[in-house]
PDB file of N, CA and C in Angstrom:
ATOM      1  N   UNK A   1      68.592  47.441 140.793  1.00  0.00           N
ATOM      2  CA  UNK A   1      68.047  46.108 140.939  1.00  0.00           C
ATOM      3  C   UNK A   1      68.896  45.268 141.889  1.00  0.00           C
ATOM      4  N   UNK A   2      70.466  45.142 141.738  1.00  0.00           N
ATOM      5  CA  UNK A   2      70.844  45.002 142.883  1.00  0.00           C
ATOM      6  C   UNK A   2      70.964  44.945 144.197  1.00  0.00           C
ATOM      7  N   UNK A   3      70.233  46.589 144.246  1.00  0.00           N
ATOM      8  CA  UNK A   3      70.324  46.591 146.056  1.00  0.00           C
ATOM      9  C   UNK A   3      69.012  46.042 146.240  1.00  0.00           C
ATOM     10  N   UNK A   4      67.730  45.957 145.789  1.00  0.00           N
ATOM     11  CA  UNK A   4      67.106  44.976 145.717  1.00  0.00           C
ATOM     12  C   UNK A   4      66.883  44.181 146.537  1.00  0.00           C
ATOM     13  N   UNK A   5      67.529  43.392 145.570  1.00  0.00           N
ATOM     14  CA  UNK A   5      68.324  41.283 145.829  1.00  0.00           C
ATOM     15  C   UNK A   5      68.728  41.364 146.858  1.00  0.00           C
ATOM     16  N   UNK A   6      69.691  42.500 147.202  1.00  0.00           N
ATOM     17  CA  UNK A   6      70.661  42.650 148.559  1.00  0.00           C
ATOM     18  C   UNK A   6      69.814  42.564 149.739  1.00  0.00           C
ATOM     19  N   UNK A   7      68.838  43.445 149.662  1.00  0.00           N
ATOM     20  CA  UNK A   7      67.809  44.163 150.678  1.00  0.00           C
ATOM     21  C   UNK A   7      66.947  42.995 150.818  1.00  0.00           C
ATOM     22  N   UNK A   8      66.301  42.031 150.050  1.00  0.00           N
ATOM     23  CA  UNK A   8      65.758  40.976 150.209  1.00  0.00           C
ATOM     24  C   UNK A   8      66.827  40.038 150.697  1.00  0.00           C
ATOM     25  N   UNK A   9      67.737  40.050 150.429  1.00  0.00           N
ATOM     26  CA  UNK A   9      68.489  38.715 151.286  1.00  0.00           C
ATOM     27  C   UNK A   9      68.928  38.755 152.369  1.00  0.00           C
ATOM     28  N   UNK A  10      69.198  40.542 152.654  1.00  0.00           N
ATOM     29  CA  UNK A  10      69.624  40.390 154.393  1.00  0.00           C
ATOM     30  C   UNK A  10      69.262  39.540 155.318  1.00  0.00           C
ATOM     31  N   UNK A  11      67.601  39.930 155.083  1.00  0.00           N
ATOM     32  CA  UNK A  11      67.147  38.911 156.486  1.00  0.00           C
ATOM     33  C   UNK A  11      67.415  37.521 157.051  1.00  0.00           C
ATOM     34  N   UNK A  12      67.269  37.120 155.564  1.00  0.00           N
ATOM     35  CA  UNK A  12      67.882  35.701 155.451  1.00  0.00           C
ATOM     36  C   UNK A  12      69.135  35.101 155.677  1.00  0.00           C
ATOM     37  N   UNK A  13      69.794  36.026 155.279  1.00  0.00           N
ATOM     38  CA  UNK A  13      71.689  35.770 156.049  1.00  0.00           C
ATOM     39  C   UNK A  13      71.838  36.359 157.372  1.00  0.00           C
ATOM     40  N   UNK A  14      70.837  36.832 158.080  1.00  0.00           N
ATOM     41  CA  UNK A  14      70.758  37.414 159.433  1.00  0.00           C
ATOM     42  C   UNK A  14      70.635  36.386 160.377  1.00  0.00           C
ATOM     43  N   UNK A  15      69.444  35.826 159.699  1.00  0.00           N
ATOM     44  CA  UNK A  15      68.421  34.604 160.434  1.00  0.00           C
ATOM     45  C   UNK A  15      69.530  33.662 160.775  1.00  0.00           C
ATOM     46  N   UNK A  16      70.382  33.419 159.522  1.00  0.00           N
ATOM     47  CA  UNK A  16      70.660  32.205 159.988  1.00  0.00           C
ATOM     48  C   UNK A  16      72.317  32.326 160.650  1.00  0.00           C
ATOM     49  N   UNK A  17      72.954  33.587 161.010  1.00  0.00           N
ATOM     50  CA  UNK A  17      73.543  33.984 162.124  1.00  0.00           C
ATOM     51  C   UNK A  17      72.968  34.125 163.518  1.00  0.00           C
ATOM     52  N   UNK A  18      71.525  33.665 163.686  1.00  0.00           N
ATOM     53  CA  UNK A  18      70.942  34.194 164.621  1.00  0.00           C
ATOM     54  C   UNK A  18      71.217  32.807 166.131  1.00  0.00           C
ATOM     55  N   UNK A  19      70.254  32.926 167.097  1.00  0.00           N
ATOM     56  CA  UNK A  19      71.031  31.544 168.326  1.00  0.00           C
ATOM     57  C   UNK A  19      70.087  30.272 167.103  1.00  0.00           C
ATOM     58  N   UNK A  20      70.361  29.440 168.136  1.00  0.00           N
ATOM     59  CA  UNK A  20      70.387  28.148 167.340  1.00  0.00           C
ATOM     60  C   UNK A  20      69.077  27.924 168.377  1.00  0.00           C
ATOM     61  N   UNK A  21      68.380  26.992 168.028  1.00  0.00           N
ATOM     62  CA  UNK A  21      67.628  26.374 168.854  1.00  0.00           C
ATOM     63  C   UNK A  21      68.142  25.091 169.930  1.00  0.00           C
ATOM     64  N   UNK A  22      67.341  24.792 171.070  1.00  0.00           N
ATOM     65  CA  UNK A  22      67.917  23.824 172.073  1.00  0.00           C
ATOM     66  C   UNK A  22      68.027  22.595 170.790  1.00  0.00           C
ATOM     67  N   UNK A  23      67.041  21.881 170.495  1.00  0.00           N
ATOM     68  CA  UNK A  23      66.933  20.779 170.093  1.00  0.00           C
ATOM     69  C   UNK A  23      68.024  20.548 168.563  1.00  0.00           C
ATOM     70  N   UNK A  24      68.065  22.113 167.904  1.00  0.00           N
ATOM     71  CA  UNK A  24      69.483  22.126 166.934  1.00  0.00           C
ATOM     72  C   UNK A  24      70.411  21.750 167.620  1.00  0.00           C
ATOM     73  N   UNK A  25      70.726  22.424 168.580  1.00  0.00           N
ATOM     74  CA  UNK A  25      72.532  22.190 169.557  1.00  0.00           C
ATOM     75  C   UNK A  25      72.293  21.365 170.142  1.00  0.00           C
ATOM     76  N   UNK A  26      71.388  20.368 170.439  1.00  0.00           N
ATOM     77  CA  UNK A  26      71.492  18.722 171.087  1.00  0.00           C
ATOM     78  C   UNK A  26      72.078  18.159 170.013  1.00  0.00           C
ATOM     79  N   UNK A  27      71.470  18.285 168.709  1.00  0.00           N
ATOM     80  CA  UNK A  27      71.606  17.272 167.952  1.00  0.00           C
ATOM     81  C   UNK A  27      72.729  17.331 167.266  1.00  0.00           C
ATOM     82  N   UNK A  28      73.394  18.631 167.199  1.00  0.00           N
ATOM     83  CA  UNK A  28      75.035  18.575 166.603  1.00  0.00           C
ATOM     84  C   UNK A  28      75.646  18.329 167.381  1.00  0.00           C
ATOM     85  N   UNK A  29      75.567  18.876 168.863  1.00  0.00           N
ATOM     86  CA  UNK A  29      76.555  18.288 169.871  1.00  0.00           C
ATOM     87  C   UNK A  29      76.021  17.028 170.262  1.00  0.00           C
ATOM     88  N   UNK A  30      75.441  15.848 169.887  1.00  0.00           N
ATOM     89  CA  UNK A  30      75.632  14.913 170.020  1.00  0.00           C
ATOM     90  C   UNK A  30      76.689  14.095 169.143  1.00  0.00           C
ATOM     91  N   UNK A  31      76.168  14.197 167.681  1.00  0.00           N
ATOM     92  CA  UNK A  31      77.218  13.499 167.253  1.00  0.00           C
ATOM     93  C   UNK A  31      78.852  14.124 167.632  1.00  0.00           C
ATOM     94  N   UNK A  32      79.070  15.530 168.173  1.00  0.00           N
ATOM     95  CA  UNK A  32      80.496  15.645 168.442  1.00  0.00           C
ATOM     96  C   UNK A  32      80.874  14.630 169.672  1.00  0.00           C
ATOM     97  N   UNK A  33      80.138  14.544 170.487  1.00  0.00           N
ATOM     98  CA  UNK A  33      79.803  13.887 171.589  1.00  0.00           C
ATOM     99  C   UNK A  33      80.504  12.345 171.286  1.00  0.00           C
ATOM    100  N   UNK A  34      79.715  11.795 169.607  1.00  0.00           N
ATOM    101  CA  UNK A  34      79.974   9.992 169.723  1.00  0.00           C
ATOM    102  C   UNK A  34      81.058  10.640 169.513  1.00  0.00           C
ATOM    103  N   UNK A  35      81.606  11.180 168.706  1.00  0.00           N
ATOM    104  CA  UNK A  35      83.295  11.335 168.072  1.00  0.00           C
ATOM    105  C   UNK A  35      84.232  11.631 169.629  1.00  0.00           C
ATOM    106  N   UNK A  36      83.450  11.756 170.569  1.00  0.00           N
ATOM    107  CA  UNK A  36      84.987  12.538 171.475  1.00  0.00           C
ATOM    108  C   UNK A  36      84.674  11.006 172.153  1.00  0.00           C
ATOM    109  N   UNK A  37      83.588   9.977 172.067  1.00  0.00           N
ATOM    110  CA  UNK A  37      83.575   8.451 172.428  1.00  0.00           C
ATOM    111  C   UNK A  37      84.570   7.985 172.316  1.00  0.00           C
ATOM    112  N   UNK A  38      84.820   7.371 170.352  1.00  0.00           N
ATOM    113  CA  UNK A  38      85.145   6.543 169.630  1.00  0.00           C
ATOM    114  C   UNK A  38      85.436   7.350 168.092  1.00  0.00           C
ATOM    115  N   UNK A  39      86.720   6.810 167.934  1.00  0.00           N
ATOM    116  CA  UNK A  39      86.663   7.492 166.084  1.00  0.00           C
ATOM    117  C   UNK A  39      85.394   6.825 165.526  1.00  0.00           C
ATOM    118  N   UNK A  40      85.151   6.914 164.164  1.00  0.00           N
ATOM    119  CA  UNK A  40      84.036   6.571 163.304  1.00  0.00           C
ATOM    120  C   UNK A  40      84.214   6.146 161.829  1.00  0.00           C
ATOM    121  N   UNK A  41      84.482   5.086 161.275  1.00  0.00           N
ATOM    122  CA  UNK A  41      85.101   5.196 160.129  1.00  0.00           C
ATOM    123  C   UNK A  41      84.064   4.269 159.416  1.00  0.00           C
ATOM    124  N   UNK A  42      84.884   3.897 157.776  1.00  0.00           N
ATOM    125  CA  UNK A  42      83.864   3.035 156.780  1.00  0.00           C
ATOM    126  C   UNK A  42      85.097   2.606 156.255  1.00  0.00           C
ATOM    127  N   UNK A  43      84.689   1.123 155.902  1.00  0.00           N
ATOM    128  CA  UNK A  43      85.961   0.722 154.734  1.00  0.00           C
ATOM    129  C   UNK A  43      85.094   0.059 153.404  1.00  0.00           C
ATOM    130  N   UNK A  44      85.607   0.144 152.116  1.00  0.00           N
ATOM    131  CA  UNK A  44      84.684   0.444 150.948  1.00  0.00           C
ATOM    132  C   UNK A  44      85.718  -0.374 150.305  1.00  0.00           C
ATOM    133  N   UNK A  45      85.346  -1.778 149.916  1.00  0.00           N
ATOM    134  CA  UNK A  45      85.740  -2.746 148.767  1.00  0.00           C
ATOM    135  C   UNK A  45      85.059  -2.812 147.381  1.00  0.00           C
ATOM    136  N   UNK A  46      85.436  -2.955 146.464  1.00  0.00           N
ATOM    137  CA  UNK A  46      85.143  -2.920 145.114  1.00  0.00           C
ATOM    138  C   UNK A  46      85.411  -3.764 144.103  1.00  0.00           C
ATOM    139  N   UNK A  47      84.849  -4.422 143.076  1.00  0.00           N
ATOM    140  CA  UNK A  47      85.569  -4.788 141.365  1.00  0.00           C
ATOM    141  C   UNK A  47      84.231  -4.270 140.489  1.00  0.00           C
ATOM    142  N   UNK A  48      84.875  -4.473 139.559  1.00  0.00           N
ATOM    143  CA  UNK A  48      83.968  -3.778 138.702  1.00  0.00           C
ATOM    144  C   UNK A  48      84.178  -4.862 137.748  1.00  0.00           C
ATOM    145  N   UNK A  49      83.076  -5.006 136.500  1.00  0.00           N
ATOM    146  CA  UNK A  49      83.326  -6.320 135.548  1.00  0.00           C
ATOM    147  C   UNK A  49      83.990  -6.718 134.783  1.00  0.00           C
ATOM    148  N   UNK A  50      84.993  -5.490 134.476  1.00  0.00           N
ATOM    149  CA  UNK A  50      85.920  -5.588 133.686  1.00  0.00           C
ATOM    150  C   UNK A  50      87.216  -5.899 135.041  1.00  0.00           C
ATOM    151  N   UNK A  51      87.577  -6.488 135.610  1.00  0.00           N
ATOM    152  CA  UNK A  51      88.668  -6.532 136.573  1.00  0.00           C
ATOM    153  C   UNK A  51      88.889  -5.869 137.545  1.00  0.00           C
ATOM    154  N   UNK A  52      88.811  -4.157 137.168  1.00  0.00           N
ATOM    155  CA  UNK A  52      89.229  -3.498 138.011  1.00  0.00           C
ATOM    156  C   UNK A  52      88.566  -3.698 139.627  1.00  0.00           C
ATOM    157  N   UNK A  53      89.722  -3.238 140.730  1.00  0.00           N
ATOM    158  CA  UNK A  53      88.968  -2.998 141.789  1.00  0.00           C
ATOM    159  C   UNK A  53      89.363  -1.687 142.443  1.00  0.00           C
ATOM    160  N   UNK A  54      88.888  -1.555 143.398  1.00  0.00           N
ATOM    161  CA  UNK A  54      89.047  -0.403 143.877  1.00  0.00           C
ATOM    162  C   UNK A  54      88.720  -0.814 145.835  1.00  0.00           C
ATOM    163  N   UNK A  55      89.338   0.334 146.485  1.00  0.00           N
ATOM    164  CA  UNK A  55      89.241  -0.085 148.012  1.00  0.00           C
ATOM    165  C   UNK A  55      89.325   1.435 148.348  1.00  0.00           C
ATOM    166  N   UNK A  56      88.981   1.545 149.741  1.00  0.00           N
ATOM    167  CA  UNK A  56      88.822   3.042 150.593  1.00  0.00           C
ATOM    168  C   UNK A  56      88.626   2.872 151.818  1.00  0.00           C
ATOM    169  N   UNK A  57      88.899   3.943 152.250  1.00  0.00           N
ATOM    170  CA  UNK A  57      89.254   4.244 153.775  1.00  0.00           C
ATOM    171  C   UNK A  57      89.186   5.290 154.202  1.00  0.00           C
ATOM    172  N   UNK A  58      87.650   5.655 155.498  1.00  0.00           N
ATOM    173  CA  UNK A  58      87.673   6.784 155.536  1.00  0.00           C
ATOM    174  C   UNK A  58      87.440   6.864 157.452  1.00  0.00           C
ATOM    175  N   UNK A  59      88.742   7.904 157.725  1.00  0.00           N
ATOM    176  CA  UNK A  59      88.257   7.665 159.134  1.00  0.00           C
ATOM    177  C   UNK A  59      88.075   9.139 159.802  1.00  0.00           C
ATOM    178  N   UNK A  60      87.584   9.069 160.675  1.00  0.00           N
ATOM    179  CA  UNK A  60      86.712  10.196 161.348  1.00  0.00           C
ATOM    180  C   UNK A  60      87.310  10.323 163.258  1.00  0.00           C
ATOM    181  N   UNK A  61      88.845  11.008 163.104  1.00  0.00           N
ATOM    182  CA  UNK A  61      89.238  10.886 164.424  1.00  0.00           C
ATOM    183  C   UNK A  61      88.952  12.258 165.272  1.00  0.00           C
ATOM    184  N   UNK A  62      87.864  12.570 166.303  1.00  0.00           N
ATOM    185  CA  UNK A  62      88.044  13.939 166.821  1.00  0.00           C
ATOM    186  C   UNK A  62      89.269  14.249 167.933  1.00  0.00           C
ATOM    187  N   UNK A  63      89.198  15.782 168.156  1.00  0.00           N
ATOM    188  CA  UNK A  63      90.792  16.280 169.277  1.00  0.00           C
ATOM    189  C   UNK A  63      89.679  15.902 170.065  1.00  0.00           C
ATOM    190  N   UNK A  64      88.909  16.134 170.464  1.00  0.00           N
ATOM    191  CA  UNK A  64      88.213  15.307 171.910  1.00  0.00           C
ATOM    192  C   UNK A  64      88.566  14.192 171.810  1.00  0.00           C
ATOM    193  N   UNK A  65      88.435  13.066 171.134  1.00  0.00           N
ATOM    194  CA  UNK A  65      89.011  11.665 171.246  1.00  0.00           C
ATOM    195  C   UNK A  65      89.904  11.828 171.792  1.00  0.00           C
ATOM    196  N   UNK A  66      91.253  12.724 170.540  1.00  0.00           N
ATOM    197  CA  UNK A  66      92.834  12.232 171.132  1.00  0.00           C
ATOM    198  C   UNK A  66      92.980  12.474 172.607  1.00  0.00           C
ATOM    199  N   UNK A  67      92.710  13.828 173.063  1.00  0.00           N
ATOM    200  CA  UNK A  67      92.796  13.914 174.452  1.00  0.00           C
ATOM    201  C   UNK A  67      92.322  13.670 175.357  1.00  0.00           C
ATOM    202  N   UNK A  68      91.189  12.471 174.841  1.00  0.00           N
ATOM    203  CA  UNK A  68      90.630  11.877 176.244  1.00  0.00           C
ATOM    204  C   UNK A  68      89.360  12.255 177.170  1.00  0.00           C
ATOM    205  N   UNK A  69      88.635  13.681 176.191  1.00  0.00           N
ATOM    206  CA  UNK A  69      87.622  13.959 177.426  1.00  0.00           C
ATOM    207  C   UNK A  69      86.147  13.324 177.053  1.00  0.00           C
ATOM    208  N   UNK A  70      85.568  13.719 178.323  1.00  0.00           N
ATOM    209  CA  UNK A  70      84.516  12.932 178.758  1.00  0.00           C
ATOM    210  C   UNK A  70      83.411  13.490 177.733  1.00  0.00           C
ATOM    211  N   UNK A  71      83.007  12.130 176.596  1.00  0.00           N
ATOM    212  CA  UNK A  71      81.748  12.501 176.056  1.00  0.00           C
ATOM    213  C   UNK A  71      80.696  13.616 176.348  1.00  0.00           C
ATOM    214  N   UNK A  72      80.190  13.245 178.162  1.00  0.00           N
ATOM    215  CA  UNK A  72      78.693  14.213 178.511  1.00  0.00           C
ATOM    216  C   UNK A  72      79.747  15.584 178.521  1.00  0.00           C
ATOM    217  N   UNK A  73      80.948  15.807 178.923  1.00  0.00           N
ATOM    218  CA  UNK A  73      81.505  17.148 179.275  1.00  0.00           C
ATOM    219  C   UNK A  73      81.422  17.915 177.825  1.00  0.00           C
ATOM    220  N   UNK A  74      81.836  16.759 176.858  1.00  0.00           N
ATOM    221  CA  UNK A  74      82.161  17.628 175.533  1.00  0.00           C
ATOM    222  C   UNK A  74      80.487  18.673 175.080  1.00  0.00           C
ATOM    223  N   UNK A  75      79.899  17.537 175.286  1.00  0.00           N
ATOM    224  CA  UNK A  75      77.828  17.820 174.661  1.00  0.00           C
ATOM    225  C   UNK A  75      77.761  18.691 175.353  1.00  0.00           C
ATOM    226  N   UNK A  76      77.743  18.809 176.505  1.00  0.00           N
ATOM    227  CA  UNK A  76      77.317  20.043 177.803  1.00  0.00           C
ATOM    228  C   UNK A  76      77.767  21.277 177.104  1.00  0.00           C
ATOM    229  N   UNK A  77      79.012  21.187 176.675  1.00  0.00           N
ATOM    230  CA  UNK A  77      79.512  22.648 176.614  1.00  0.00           C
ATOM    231  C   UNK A  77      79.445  22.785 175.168  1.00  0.00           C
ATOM    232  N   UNK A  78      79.578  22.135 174.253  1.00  0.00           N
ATOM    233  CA  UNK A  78      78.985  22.419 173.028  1.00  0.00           C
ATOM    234  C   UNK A  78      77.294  23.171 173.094  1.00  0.00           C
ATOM    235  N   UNK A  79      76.746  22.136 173.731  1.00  0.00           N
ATOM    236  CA  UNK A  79      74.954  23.053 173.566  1.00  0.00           C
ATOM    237  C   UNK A  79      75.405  24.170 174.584  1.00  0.00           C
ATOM    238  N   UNK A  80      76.360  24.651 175.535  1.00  0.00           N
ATOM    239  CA  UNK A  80      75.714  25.750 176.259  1.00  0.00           C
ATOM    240  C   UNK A  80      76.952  27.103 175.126  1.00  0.00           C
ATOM    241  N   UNK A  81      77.648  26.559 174.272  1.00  0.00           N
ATOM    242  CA  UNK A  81      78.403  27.578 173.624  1.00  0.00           C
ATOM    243  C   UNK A  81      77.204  27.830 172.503  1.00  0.00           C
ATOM    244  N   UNK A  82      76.196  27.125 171.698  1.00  0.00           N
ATOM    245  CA  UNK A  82      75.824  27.200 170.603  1.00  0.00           C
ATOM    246  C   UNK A  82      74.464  28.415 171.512  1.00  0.00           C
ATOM    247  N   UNK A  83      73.906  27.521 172.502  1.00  0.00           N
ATOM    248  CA  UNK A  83      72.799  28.368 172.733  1.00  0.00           C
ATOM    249  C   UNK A  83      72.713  29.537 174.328  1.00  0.00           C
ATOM    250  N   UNK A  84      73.378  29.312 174.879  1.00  0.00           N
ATOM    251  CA  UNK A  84      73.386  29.645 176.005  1.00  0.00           C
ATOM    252  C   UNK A  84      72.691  29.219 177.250  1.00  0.00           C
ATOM    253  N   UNK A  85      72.662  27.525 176.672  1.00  0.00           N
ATOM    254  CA  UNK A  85      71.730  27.453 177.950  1.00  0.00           C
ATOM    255  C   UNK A  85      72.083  25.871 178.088  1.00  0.00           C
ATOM    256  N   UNK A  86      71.729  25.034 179.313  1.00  0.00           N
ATOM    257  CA  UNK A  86      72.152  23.866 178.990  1.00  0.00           C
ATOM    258  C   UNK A  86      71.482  23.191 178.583  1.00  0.00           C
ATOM    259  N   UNK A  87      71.489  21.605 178.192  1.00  0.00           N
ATOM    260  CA  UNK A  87      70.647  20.852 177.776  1.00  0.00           C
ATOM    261  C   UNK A  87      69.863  20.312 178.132  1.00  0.00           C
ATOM    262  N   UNK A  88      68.684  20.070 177.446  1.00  0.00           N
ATOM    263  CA  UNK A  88      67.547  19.523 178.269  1.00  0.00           C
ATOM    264  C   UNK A  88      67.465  18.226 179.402  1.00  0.00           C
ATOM    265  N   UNK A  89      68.604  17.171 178.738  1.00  0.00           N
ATOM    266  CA  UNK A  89      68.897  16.520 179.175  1.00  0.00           C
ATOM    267  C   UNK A  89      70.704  15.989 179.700  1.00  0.00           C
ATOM    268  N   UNK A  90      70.891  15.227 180.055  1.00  0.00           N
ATOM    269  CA  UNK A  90      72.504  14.667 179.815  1.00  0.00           C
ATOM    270  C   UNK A  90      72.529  14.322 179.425  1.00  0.00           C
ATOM    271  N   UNK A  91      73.794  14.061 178.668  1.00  0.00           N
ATOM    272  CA  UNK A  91      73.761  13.239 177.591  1.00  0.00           C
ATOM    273  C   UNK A  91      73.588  11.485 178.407  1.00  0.00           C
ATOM    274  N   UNK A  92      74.596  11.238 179.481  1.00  0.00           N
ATOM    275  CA  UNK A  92      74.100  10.166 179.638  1.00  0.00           C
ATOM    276  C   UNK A  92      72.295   9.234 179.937  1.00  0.00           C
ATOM    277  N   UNK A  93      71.572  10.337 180.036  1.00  0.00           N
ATOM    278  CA  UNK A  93      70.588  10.318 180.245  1.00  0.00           C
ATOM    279  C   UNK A  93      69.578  10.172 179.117  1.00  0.00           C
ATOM    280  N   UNK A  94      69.938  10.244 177.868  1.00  0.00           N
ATOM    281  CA  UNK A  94      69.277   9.972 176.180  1.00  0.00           C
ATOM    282  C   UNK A  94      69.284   8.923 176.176  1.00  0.00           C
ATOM    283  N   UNK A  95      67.710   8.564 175.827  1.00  0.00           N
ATOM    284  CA  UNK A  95      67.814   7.144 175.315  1.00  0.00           C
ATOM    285  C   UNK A  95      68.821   6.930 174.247  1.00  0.00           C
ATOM    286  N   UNK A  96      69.345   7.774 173.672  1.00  0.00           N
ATOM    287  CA  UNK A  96      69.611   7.207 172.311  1.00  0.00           C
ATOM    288  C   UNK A  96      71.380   6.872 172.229  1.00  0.00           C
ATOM    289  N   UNK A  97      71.724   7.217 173.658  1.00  0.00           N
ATOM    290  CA  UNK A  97      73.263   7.106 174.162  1.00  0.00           C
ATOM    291  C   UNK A  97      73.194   5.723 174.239  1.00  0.00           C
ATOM    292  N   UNK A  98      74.421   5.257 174.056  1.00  0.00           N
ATOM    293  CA  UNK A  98      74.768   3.536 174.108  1.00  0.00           C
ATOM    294  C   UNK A  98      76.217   4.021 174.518  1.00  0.00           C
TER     295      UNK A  98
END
């Protein structure tokens, strides 16, 4: 019964080793893209009714940031490592770039 389960799940752990689609690897290498921009963070204040409070801090610094490279360079080569091909667009060229 085991090999089974096994034999039914290959495909499925195959699949999803398999290439990525263009519009998948736009959309992850974009957000790596804002991160090699600008870090990205949240800060989270709190009390609760009995007194207590609470505070947080969460920040989001990428090695593209620290070292400085160019947003469209980072996206470019992210989508052409994920899929082998480049992107449909530039990144500076997305509406959705600011």
């Amino acid at each position: 019964m085991k090999r089974v389960a096994l034999v039914l799940l290959l495909p499925a752990v195959l699949a999803a080793c398999g290439p990525m689609t263009l519009a998948q690897a736009e959309r992850q290498c974009f957000e790596r893209a804002r991160l090699a921009k600008q870090p990205r963070g949240e800060v989270s204040v709190g009390a609760s009714s009995d007194g207590r409070t609470s505070a947080g801090l969460e920040l989001n610094v990428s090695s593209d940031f620290l070292l400085g490279r160019d947003p469209a360079a980072v996206y470019e080569i992210c989508v052409m490592q994920k899929t082998g091909e480049p992107p449909s667009r530039p990144l500076y060229m997305r509406p959705d770039w600011r």
